[in-house]
Protein backbone atom coordinates (compact mmCIF):
# COMPACT_ATOMS: atom_id res chain seq x y z
CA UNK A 1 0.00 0.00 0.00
CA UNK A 2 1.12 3.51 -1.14
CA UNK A 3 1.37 5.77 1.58
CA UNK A 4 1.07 9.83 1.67
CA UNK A 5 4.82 11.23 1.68
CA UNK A 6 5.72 13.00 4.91
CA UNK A 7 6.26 16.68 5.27
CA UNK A 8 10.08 17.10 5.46
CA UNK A 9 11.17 14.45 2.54
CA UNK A 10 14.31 15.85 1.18
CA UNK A 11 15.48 15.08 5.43
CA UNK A 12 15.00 11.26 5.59
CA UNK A 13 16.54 10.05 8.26
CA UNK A 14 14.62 6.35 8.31
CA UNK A 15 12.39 3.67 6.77
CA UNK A 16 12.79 0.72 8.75
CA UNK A 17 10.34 -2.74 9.58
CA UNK A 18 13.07 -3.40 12.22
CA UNK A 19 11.59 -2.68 15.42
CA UNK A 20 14.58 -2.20 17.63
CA UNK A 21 16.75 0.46 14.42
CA UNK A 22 13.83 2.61 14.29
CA UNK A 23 13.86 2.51 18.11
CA UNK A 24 17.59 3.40 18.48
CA UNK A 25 17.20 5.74 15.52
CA UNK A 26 14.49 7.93 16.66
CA UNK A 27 16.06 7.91 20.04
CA UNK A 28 19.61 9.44 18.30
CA UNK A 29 17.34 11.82 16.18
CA UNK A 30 15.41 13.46 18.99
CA UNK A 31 17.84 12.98 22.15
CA UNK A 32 15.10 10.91 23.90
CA UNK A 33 15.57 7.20 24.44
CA UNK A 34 12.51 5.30 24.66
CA UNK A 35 10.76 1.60 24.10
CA UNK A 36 8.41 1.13 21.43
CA UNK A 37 6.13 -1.75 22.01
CA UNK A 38 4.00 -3.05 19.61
CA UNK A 39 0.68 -3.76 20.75
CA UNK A 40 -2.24 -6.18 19.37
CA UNK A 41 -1.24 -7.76 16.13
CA UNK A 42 1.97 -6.55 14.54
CA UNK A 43 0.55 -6.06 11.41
CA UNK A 44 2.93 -4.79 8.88
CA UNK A 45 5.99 -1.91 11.23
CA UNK A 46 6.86 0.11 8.78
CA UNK A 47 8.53 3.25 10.58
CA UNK A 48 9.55 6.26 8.60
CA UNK A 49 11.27 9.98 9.95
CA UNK A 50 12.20 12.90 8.18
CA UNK A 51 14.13 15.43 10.21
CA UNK A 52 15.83 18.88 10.39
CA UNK A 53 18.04 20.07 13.37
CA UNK A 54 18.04 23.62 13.93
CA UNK A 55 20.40 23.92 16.77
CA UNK A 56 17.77 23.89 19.68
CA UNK A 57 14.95 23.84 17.86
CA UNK A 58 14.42 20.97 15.52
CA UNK A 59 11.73 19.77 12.57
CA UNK A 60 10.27 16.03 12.50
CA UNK A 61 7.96 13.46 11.11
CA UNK A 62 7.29 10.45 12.61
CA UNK A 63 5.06 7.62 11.20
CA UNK A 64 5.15 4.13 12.70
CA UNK A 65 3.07 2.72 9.79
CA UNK A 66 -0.19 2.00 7.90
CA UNK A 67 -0.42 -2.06 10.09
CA UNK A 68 0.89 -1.29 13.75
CA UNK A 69 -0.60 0.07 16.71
CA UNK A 70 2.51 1.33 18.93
CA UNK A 71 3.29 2.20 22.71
CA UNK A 72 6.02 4.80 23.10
CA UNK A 73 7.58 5.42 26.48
CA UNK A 74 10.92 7.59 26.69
CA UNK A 75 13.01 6.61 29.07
CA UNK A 76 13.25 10.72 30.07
CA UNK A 77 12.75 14.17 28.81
CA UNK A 78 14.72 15.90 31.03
CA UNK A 79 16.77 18.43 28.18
CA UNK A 80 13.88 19.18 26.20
CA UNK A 81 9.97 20.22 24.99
CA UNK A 82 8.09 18.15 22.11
CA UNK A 83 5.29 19.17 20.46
CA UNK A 84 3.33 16.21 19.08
CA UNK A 85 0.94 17.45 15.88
CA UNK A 86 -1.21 14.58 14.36
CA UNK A 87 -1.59 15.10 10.58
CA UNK A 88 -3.83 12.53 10.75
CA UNK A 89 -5.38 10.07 13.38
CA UNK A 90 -6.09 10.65 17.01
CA UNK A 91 -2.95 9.63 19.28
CA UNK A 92 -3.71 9.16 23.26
CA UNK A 93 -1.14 10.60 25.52
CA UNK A 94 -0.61 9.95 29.33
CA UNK A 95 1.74 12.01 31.43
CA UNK A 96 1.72 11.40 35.31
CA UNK A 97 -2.15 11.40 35.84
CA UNK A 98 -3.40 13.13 32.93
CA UNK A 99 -4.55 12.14 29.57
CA UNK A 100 -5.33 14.16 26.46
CA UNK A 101 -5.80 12.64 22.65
CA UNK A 102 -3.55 14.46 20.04
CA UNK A 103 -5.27 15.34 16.98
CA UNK A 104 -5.00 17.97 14.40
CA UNK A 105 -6.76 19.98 16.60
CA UNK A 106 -4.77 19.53 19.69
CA UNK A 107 -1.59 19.15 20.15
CA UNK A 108 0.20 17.27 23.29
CA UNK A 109 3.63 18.36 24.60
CA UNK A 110 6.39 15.98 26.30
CA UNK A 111 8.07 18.12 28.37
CA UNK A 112 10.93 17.38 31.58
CA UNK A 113 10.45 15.42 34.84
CA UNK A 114 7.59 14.17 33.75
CA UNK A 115 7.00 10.47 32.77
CA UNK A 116 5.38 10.48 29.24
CA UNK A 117 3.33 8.12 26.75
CA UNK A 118 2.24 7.67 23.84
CA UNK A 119 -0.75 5.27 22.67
CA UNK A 120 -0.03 5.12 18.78
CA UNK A 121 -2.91 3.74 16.19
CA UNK A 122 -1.79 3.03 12.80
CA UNK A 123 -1.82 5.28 10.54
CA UNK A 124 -1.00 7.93 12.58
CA UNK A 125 1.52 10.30 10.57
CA UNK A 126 2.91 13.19 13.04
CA UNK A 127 4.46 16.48 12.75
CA UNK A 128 6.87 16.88 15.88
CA UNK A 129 8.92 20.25 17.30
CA UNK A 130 11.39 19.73 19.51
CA UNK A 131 12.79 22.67 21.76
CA UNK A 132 15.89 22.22 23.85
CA UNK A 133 14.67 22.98 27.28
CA UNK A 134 17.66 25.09 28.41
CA UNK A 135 17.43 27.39 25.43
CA UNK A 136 13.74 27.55 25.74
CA UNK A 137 13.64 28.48 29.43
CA UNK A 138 16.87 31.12 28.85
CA UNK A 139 13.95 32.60 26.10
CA UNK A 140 11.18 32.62 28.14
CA UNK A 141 13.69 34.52 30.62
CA UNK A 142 14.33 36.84 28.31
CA UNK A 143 10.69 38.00 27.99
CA UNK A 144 9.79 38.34 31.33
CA UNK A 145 13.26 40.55 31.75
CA UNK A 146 13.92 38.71 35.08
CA UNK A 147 14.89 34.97 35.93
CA UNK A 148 11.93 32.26 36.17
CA UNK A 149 11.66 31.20 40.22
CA UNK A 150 9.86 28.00 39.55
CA UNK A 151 10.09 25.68 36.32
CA UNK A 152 7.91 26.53 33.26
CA UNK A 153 5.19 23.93 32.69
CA UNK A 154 2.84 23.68 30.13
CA UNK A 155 -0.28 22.50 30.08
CA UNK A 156 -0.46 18.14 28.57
CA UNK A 157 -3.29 19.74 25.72
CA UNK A 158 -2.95 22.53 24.04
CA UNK A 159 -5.68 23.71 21.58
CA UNK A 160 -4.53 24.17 17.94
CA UNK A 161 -7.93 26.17 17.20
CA UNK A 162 -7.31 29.68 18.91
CA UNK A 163 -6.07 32.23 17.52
CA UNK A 164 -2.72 32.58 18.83
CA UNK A 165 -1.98 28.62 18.22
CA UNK A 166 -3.13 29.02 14.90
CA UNK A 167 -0.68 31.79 13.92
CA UNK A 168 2.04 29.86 15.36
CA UNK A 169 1.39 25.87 13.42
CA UNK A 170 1.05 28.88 9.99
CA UNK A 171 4.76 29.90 11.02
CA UNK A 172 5.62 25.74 11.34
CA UNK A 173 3.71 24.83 8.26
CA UNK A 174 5.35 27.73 6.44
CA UNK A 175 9.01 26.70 7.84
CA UNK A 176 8.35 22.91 6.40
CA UNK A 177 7.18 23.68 3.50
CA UNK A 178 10.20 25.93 2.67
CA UNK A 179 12.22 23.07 3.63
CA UNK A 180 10.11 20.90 1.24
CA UNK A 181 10.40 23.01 -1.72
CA UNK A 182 14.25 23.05 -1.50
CA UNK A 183 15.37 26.22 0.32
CA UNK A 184 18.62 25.99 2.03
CA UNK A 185 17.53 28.17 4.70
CA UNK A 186 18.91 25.87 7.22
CA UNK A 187 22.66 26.43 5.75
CA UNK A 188 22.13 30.68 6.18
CA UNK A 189 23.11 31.73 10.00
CA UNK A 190 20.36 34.97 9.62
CA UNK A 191 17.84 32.55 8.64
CA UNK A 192 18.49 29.42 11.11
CA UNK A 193 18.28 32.10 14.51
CA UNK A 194 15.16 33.92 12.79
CA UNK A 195 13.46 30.58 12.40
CA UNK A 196 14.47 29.57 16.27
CA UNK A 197 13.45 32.16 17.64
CA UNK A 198 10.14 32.45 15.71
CA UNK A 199 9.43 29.37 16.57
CA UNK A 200 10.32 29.38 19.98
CA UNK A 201 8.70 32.84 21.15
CA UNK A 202 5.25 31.90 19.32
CA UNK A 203 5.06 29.10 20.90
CA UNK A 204 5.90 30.33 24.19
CA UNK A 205 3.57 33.47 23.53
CA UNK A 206 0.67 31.19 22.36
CA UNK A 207 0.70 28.21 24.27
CA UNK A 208 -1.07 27.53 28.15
CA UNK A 209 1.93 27.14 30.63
CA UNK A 210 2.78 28.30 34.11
CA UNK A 211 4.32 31.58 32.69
CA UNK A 212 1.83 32.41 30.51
CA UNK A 213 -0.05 35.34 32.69
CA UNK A 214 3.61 36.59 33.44
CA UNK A 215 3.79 37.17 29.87
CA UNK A 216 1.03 39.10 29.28
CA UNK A 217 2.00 41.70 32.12
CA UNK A 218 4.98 42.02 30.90
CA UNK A 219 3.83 44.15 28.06
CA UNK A 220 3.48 47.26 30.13
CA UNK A 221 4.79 50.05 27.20
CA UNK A 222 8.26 51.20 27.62
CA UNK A 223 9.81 54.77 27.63
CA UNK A 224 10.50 55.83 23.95
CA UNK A 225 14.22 56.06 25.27
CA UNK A 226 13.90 51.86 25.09
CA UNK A 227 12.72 51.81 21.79
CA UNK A 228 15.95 54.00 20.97
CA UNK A 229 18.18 51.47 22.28
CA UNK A 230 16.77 48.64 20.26
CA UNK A 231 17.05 50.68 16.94
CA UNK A 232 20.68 51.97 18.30
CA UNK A 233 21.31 47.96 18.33
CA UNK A 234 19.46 47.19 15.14
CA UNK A 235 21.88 49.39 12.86
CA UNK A 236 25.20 48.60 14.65
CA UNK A 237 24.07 44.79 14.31
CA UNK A 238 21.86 44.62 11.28
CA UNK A 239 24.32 42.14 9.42
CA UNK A 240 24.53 39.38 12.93
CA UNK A 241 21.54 36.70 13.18
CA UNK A 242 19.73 39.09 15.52
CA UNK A 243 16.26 37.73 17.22
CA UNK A 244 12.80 40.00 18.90
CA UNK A 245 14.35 38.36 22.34
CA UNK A 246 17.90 39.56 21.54
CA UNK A 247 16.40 42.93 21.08
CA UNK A 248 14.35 42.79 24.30
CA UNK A 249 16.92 41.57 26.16
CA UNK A 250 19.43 44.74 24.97
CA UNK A 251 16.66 47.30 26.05
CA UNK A 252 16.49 45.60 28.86
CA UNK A 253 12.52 44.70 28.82
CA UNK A 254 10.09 41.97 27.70
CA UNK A 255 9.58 41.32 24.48
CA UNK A 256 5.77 42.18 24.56
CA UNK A 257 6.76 45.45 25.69
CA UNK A 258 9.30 45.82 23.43
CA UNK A 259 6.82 44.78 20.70
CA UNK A 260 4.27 47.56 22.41
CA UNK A 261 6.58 50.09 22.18
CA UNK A 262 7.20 50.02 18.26
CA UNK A 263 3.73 49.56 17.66
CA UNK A 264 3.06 53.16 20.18
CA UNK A 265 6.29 55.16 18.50
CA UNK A 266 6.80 54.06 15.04
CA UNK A 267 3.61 51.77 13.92
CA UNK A 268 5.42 48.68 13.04
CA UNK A 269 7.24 45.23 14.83
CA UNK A 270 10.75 45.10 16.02
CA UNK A 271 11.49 42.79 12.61
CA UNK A 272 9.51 44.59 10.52
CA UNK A 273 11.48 47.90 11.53
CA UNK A 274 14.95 45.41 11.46
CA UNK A 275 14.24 44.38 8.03
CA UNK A 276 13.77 48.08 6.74
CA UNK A 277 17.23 48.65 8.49
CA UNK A 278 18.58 46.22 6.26
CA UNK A 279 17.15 47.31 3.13
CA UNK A 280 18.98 50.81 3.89
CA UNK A 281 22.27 49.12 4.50
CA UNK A 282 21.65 47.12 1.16
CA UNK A 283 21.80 49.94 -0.31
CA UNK A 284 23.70 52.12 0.90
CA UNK A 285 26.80 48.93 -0.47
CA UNK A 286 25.04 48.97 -3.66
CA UNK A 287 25.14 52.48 -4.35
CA UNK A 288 28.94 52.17 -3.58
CA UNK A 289 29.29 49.08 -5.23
CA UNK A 290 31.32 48.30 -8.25
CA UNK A 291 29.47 45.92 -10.62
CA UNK A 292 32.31 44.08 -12.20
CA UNK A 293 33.32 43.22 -8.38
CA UNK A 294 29.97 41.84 -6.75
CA UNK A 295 26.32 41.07 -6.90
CA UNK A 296 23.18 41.88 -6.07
CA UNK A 297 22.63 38.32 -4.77
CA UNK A 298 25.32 38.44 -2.80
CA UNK A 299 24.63 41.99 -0.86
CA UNK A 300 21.11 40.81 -0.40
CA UNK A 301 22.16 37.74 1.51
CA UNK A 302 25.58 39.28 3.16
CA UNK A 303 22.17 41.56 4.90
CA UNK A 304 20.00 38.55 5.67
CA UNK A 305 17.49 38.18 2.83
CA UNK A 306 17.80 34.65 1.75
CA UNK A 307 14.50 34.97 -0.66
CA UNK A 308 16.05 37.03 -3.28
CA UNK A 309 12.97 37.83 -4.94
CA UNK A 310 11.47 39.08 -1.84
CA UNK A 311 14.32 41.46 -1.34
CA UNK A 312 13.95 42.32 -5.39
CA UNK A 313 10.55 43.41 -4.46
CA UNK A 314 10.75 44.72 -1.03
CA UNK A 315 14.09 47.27 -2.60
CA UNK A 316 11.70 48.36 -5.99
CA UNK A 317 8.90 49.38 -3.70
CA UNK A 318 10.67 51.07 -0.99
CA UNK A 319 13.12 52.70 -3.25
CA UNK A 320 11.14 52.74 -6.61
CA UNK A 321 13.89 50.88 -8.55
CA UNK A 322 15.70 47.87 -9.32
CA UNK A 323 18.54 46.67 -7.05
CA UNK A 324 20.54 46.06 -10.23
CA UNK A 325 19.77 49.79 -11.18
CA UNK A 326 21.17 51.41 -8.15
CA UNK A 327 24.38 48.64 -8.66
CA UNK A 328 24.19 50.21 -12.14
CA UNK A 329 23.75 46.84 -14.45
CA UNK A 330 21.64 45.19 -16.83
CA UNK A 331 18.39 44.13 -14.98
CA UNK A 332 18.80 41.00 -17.04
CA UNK A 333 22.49 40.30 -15.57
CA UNK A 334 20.64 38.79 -12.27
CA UNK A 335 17.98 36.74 -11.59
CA UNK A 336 16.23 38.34 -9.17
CA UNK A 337 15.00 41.60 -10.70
CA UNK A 338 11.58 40.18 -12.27
């Protein structure tokens, strides 16, 4: 039987019937040892992964196959988070005395100390995001602009149908499927710690933990003095992988206040205001530039625009013109100038 590909496909990492490689294998992948029992009749184990590390955030797909049911129990979960996202199916989940069914519409979350399973059906295809819990927590520090007293928990079920859950999975979905349709963006430094820390703010911003009503008090506005310091940063820094929580963390406030006070003093987000910084500094080395010397590829990516048609469009309607025009060349010398 033909089954649906898995999101992630240029990343395989497996496709095994052998119980005890796909065990040790998905173990290696996502730092968590665990047992896999099989459970009823075997049926046909057919387990496949696709997978993308990200530093400490990381991209999966698990499926365990179209003919076995599966019990998962890691062994512990102590160094990270791991979001659980059914693309199809509905997977039951235990941890300690609670118990929550995965579906597409709610997602369940292994997280540390806490003894975790998984009751698997067949044909249960799963989009996983794993978060290293050190670099997680150090975020969720960053935020709050002090340092958490007690661990952060989340709640076993989260709901995949509000608003703010919603908007994150769009930023996931949109991550995999750039990774699906061939973009490198995992081999670009900007990209890689915009995609982290996307990821890993939205998801502490969205989700139901024990920090959550922290988080939204800690968007009190801030003096326009802080949003000075941010912008100061932005312009010294505009060609380093800098992150919303980097910025926060220089002005020394949360990141929802940080976030309020753009919105208050120049109508716009920290990246939004970031990526117009860029677009000056672009060019500003293109209007120095010598043509028979560099590119316009490569000044758009030396300032962190891997999507070179983006930056092609975002330049002509800032600055009315080509990027090749203000490097004074053919527009049909480059690629990205449609």
């Amino acid at each position: 039987m033909n089954r649906k590909p898995l999101p992630l496909a240029n990343y395989s990492v497996l496709q095994s019937r052998d119980v005890d490689e796909a065990r040790e294998v998905i173990g290696k992948v996502l730092r968590a040892p665990h047992d896999v029992k099989i459970l009823g009749a075997a049926g046909r184990f057919d387990a496949r992964q696709n997978a993308v590390p990200m530093g400490p955030v990381a991209l999966a797909a698990l499926d365990y196959g179209g003919g076995a049911q599966v019990l998962v129990t890691p062994h512990r979960t102590d160094n990270f988070y791991l979001v659980h996202i059914p693309l199809a199916g509905a997977i039951d989940t235990f941890s300690g005395r609670e118990r929550t069914t995965a579906t597409r519409w709610t997602a369940t979350i292994a997280q540390p100390r806490e003894r975790f399973v998984l009751d698997w059906p067949a044909d249960s295809p799963m989009l996983l995001v794993w978060f290293d819990a050190s670099a997680m927590e150090s975020t969720l520090e960053q935020m709050i602009g002090q340092r958490m007293k007690t661990g952060l928990r989340f709640e076993l079920g989260q709901d995949l149908t509000t608003p703010a859950m919603r908007a994150w999975l769009d930023q996931v979905r949109l991550v995999v499927r750039e990774f699906d349709r061939g973009q490198q963006v995992a081999t670009h430094p900007l990209a890689v710690r915009h995609l982290q820390d996307l990821m890993t703010t939205g998801f502490l911003l969205s989700a139901r933990h024990s920090y959550s009503e922290r988080l939204r008090n800690s968007s009190a506005t801030p003096a326009g003095s802080t949003v000075r310091q941010a912008v100061d940063f932005m312009h010294v820094h505009a060609a380093e992988p800098v992150t919303v929580t980097q910025l926060a963390a220089e002005a020394g406030v949360g990141v929802r206040a940080l976030q309020e006070g753009f919105r208050r003093d120049l109508d716009t987000t920290p990246m939004a205001y970031l990526r117009r910084v860029r677009l000056e500094h672009a060019r500003t080395e293109l209007e120095k530039a010598d043509p028979h010397e560099t590119t316009v590829s490569a000044i758009a990516l030396r300032w962190g625009f891997r999507h070179l048609g983006d930056f092609a469009r975002a330049y002509r309607m800032a600055y009315g013109e080509r990027p090749s025009e203000t490097l004074k060349i053919a527009p049909a010398a480059t690629s990205i100038d449609a």
